[in-house]
C-alpha atoms as a PDB file:
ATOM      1  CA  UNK A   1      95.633 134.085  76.674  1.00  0.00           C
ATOM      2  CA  UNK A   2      92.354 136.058  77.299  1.00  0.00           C
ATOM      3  CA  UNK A   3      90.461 136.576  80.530  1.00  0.00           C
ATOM      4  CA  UNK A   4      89.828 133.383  82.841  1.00  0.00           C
ATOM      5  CA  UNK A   5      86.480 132.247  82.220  1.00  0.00           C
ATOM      6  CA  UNK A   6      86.467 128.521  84.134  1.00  0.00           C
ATOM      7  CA  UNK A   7      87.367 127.167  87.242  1.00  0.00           C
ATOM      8  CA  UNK A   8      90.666 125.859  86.082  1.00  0.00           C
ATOM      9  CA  UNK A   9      91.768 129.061  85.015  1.00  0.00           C
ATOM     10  CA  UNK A  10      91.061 130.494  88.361  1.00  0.00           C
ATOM     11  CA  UNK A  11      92.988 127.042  89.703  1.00  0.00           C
ATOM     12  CA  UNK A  12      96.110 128.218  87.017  1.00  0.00           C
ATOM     13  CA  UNK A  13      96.424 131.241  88.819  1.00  0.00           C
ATOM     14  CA  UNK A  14      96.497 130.038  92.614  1.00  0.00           C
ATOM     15  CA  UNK A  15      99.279 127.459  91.148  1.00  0.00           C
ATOM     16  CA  UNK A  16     101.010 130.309  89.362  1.00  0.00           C
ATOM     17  CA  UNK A  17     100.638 132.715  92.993  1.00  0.00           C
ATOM     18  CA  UNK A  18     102.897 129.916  94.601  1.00  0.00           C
ATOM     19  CA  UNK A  19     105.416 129.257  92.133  1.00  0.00           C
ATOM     20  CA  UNK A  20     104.190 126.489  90.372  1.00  0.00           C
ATOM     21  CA  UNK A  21     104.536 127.012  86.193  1.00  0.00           C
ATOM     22  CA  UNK A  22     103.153 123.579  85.003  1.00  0.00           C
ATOM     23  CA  UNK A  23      99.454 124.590  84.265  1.00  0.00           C
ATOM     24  CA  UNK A  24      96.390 122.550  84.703  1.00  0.00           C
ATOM     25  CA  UNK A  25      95.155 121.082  81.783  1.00  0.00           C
ATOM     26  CA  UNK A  26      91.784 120.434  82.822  1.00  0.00           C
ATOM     27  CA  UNK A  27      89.625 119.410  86.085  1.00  0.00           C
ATOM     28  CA  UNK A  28      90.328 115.511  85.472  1.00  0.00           C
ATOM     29  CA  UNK A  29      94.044 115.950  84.284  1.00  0.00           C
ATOM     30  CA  UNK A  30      95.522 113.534  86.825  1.00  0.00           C
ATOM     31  CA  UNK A  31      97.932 115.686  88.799  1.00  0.00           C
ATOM     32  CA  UNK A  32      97.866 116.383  92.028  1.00  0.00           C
ATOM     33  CA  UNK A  33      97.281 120.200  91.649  1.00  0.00           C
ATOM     34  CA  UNK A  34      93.916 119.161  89.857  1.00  0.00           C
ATOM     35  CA  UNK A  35      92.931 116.937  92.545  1.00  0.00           C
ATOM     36  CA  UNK A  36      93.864 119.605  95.470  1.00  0.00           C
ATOM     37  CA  UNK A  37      91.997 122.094  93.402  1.00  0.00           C
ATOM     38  CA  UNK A  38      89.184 120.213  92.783  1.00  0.00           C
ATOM     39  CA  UNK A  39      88.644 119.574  96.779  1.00  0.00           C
ATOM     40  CA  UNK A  40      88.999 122.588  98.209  1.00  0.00           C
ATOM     41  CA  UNK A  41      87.777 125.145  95.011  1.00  0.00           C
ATOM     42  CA  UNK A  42      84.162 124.809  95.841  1.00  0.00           C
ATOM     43  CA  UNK A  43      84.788 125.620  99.793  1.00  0.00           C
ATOM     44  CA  UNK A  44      87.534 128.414  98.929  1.00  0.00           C
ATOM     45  CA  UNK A  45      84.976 130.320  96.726  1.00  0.00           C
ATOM     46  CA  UNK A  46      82.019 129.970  99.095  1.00  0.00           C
ATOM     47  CA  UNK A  47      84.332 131.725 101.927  1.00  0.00           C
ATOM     48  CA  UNK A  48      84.768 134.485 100.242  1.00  0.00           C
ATOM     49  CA  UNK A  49      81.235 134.658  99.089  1.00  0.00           C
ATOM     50  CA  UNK A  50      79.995 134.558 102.573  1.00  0.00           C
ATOM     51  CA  UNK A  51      82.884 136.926 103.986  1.00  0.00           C
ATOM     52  CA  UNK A  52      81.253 140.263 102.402  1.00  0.00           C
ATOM     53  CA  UNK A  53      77.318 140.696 101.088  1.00  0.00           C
ATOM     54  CA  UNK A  54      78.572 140.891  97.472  1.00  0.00           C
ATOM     55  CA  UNK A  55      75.976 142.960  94.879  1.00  0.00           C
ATOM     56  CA  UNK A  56      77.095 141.175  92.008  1.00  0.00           C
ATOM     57  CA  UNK A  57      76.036 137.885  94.013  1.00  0.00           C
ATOM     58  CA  UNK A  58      73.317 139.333  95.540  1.00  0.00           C
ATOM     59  CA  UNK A  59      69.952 137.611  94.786  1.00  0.00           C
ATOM     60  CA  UNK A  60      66.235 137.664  95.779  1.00  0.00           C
ATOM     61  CA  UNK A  61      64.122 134.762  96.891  1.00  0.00           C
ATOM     62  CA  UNK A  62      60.293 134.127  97.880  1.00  0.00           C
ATOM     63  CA  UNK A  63      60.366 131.380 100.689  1.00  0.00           C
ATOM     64  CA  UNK A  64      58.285 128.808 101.038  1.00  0.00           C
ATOM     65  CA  UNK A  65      56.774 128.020 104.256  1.00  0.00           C
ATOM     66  CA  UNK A  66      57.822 124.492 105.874  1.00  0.00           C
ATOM     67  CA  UNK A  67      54.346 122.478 107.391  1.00  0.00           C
ATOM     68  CA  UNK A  68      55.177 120.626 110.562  1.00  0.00           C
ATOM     69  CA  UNK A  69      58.304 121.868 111.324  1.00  0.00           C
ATOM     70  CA  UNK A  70      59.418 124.426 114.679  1.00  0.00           C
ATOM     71  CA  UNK A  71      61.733 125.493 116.667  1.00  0.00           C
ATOM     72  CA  UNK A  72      61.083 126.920 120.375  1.00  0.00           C
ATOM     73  CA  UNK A  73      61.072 130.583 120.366  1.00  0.00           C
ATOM     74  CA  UNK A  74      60.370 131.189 116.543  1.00  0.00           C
ATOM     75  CA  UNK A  75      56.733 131.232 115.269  1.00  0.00           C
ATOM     76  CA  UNK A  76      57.147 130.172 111.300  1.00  0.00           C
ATOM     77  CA  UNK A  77      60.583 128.092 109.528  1.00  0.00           C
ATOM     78  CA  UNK A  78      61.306 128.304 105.667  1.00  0.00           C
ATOM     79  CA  UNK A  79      63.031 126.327 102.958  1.00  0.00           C
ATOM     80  CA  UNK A  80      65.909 128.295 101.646  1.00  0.00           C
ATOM     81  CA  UNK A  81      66.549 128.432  98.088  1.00  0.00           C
ATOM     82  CA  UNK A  82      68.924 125.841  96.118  1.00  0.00           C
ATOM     83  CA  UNK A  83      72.274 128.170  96.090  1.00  0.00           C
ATOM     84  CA  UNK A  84      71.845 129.965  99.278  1.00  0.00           C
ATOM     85  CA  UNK A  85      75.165 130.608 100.669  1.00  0.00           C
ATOM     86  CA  UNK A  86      74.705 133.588 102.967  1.00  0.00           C
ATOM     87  CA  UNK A  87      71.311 135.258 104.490  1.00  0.00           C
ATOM     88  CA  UNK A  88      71.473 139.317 104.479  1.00  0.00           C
ATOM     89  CA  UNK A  89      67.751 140.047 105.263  1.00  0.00           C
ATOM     90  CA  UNK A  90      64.081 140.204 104.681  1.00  0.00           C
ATOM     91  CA  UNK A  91      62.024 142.360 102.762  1.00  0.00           C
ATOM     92  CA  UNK A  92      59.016 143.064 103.684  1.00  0.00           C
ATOM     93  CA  UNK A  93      55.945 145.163 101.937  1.00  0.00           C
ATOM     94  CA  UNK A  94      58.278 145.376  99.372  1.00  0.00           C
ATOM     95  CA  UNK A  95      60.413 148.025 101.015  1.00  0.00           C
ATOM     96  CA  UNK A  96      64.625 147.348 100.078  1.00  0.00           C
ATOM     97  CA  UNK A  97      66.654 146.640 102.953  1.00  0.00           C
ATOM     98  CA  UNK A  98      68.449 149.977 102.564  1.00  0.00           C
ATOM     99  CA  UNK A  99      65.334 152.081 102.734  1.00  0.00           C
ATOM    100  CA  UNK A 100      64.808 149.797 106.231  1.00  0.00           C
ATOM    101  CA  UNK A 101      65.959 151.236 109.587  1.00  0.00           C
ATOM    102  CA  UNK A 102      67.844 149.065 111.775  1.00  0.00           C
ATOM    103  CA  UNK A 103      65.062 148.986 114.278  1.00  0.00           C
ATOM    104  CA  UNK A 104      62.327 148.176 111.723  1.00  0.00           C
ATOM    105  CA  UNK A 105      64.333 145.024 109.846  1.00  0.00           C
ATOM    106  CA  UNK A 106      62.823 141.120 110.400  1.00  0.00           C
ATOM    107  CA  UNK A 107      64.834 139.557 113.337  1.00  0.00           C
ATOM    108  CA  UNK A 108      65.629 135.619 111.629  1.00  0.00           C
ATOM    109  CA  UNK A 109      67.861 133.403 112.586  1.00  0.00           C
ATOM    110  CA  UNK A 110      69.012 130.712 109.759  1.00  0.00           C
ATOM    111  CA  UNK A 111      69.506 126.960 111.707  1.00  0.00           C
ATOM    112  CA  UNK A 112      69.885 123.410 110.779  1.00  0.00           C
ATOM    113  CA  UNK A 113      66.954 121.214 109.367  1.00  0.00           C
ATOM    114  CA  UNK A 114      66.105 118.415 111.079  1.00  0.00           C
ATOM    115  CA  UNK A 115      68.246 115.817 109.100  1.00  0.00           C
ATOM    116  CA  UNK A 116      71.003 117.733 109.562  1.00  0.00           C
ATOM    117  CA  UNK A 117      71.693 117.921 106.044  1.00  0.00           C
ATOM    118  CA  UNK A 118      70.166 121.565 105.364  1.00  0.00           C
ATOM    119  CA  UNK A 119      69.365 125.009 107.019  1.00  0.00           C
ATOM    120  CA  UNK A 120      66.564 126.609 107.207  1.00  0.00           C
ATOM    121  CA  UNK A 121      65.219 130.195 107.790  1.00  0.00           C
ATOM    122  CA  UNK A 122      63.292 131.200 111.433  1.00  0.00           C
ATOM    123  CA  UNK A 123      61.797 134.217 111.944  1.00  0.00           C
ATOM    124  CA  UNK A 124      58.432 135.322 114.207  1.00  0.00           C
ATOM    125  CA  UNK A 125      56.498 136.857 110.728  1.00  0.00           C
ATOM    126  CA  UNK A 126      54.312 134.909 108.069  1.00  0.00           C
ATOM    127  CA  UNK A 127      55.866 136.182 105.279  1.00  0.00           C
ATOM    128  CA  UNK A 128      53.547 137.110 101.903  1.00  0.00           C
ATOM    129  CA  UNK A 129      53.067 137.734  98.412  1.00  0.00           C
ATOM    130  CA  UNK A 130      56.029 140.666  98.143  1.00  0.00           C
ATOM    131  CA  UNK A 131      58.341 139.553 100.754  1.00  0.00           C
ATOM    132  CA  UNK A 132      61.302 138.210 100.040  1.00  0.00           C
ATOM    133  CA  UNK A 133      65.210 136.958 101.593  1.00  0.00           C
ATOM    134  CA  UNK A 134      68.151 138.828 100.131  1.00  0.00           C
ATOM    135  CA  UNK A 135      70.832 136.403 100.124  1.00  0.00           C
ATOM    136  CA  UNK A 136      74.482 135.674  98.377  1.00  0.00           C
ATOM    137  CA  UNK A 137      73.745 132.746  96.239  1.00  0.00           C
ATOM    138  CA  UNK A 138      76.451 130.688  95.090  1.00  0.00           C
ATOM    139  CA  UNK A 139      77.838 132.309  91.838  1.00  0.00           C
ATOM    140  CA  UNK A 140      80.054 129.762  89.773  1.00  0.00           C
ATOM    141  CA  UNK A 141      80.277 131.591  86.745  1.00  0.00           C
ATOM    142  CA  UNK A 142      83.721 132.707  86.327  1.00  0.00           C
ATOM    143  CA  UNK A 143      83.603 134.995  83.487  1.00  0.00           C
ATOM    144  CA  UNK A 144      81.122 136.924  85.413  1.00  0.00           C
ATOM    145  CA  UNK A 145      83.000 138.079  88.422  1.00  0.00           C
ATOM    146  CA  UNK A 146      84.587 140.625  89.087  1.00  0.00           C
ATOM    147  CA  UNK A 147      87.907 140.767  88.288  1.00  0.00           C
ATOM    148  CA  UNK A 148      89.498 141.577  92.094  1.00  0.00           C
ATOM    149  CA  UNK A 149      87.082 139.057  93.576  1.00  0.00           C
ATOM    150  CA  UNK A 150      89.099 136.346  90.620  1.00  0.00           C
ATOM    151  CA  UNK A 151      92.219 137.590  92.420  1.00  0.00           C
ATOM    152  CA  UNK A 152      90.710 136.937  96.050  1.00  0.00           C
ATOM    153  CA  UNK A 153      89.431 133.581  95.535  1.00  0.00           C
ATOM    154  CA  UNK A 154      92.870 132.658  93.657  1.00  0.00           C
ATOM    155  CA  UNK A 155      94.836 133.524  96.706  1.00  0.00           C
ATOM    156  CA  UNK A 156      92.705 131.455  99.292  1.00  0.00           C
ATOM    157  CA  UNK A 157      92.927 128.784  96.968  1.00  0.00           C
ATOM    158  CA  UNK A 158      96.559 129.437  96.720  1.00  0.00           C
ATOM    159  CA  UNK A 159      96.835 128.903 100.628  1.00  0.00           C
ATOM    160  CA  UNK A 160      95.822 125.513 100.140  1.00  0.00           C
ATOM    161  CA  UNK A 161      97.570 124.302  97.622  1.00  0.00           C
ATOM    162  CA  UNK A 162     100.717 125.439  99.080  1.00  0.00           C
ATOM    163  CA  UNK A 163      99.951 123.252 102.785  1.00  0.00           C
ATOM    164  CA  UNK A 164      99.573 120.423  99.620  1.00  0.00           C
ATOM    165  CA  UNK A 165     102.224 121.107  97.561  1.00  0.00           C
ATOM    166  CA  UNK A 166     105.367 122.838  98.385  1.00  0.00           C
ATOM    167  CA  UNK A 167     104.342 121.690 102.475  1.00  0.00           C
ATOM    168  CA  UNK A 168     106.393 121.838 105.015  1.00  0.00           C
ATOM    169  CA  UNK A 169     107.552 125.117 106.965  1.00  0.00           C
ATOM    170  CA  UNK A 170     107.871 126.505 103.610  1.00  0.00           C
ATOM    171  CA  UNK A 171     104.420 125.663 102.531  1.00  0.00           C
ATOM    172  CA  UNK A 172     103.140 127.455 105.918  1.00  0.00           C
ATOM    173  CA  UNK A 173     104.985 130.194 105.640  1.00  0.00           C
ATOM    174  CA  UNK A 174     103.657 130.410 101.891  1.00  0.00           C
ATOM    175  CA  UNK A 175     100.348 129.877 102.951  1.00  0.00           C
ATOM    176  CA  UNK A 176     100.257 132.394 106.267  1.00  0.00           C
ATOM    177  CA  UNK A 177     101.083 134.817 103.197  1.00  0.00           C
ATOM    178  CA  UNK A 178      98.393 133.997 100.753  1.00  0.00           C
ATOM    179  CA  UNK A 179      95.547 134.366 103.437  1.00  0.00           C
ATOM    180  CA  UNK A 180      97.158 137.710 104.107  1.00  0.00           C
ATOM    181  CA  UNK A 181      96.610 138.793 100.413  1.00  0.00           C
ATOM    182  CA  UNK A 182      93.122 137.371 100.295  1.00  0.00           C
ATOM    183  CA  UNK A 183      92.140 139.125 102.911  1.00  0.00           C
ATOM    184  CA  UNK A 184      93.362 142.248 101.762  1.00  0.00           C
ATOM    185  CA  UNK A 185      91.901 141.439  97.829  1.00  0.00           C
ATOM    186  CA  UNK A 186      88.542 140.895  99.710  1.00  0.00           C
ATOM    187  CA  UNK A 187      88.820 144.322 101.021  1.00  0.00           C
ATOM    188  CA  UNK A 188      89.685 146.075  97.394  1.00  0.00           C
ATOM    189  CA  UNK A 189      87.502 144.156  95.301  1.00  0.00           C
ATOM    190  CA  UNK A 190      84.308 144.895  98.291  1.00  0.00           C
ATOM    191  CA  UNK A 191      85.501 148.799  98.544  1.00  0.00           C
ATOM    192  CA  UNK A 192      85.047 148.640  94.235  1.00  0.00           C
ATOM    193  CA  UNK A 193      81.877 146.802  94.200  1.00  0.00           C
ATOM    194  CA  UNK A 194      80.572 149.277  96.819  1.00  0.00           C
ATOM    195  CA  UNK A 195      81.609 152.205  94.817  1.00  0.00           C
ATOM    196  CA  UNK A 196      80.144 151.053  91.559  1.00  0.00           C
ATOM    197  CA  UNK A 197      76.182 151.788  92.756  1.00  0.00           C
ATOM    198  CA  UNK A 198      74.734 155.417  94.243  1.00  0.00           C
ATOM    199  CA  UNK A 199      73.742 154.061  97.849  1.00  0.00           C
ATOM    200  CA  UNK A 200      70.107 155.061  99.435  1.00  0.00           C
ATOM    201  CA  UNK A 201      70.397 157.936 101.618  1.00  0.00           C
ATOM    202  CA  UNK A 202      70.693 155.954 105.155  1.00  0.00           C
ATOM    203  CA  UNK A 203      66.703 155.845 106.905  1.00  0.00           C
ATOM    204  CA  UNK A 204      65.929 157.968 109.866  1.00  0.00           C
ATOM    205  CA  UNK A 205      66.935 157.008 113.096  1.00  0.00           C
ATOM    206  CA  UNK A 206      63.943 156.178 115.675  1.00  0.00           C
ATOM    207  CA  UNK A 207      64.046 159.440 117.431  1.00  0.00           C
ATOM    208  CA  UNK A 208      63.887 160.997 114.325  1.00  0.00           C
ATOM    209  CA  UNK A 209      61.115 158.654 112.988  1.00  0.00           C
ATOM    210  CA  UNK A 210      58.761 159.630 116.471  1.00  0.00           C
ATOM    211  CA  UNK A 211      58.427 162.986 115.524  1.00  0.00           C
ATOM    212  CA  UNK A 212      56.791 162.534 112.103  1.00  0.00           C
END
């Protein structure tokens, strides 16, 4: 068997994490693994997308401005892209977020739309041709990932299917344990991604800055 390249392989493994040795077949197969998997996979793999700003599901999007819509306290509101999952800044004049200093970075906030179906993006500056949000978008492709942040999502899916499955104070104490090793995968597979670029040198503090 070669690398997991699907969801249900990544579902295979969270069965095989608590014990479980009768594979999924596919997403529709019927079981009840399948249909635990199929309900909480989508959630499971957006937490840990959102837990860490991930470079290999890091992504760049122009925003367009909404017409009639505010909020008190924030000037201009904009539509986030399709597979937004987490907001991690603005640039602006075309200047990355790790050339920015602290001090000189967008303040935004990201709220609810007024359906209450959506969120938006607030912030106080009319953004232009240039600017743009850096965000974690919601990265499905399997074969793609990187192969500690497989293991991560695998154990918080794991979690649930053992509340499901083997349940009771077994299934808790099963679960308790999987979170634990998610949390800790997170950690490895973050530490590796972090290690795999050659970081900006960090900007000059303000102090520093006022003497130029």
């Amino acid at each position: 068997m070669g690398a997991s390249q699907v969801a249900v392989d990544v579902w295979n493994r969270a069965l095989d994490r608590i014990g479980q040795s009768k594979p999924i077949a596919n997403e529709d197969d019927g079981s009840l693994a399948a249909a635990v998997c199929k309900r909480h996979y989508p959630d499971c793999l957006d937490e840990a997308l959102e837990l860490r700003d991930w470079p290999f599901a890091r992504g760049q999007a122009a925003l367009a401005q909404l017409d009639g819509v505010s909020r008190a306290g924030w000037v201009y509101a904009y539509a986030l892209p399709s597979d937004f999952v987490a907001a991690r800044g603005l640039i602006v004049g075309e200047l990355r977020l790790s050339l920015q200093a602290e001090d000189d970075r967008v303040p935004h906030e990201i709220q609810s739309d007024d359906a209450g179906e959506g969120q938006l993006l607030l912030c106080d500056l009319e953004l232009e041709d240039g600017d743009a949000l850096v965000y974690t978008r919601r990265h499905e492709t399997v074969s793609r990932w990187p192969r500690q942040f497989l293991s991560a999502v695998a154990w918080r899916l794991a979690a649930e299917l053992a509340l499901a499955i083997v349940k009771g104070k077994e299934g808790q104490l099963l679960a308790q344990g999987c979170l634990t090793a998610f949390d800790s995968s997170l950690r490895v597979a973050f530490a590796n991604q972090a290690n795999q670029g050659q970081k900006d040198p960090d900007p000059d503090p303000p102090s520093i800055r006022a003497r130029y």
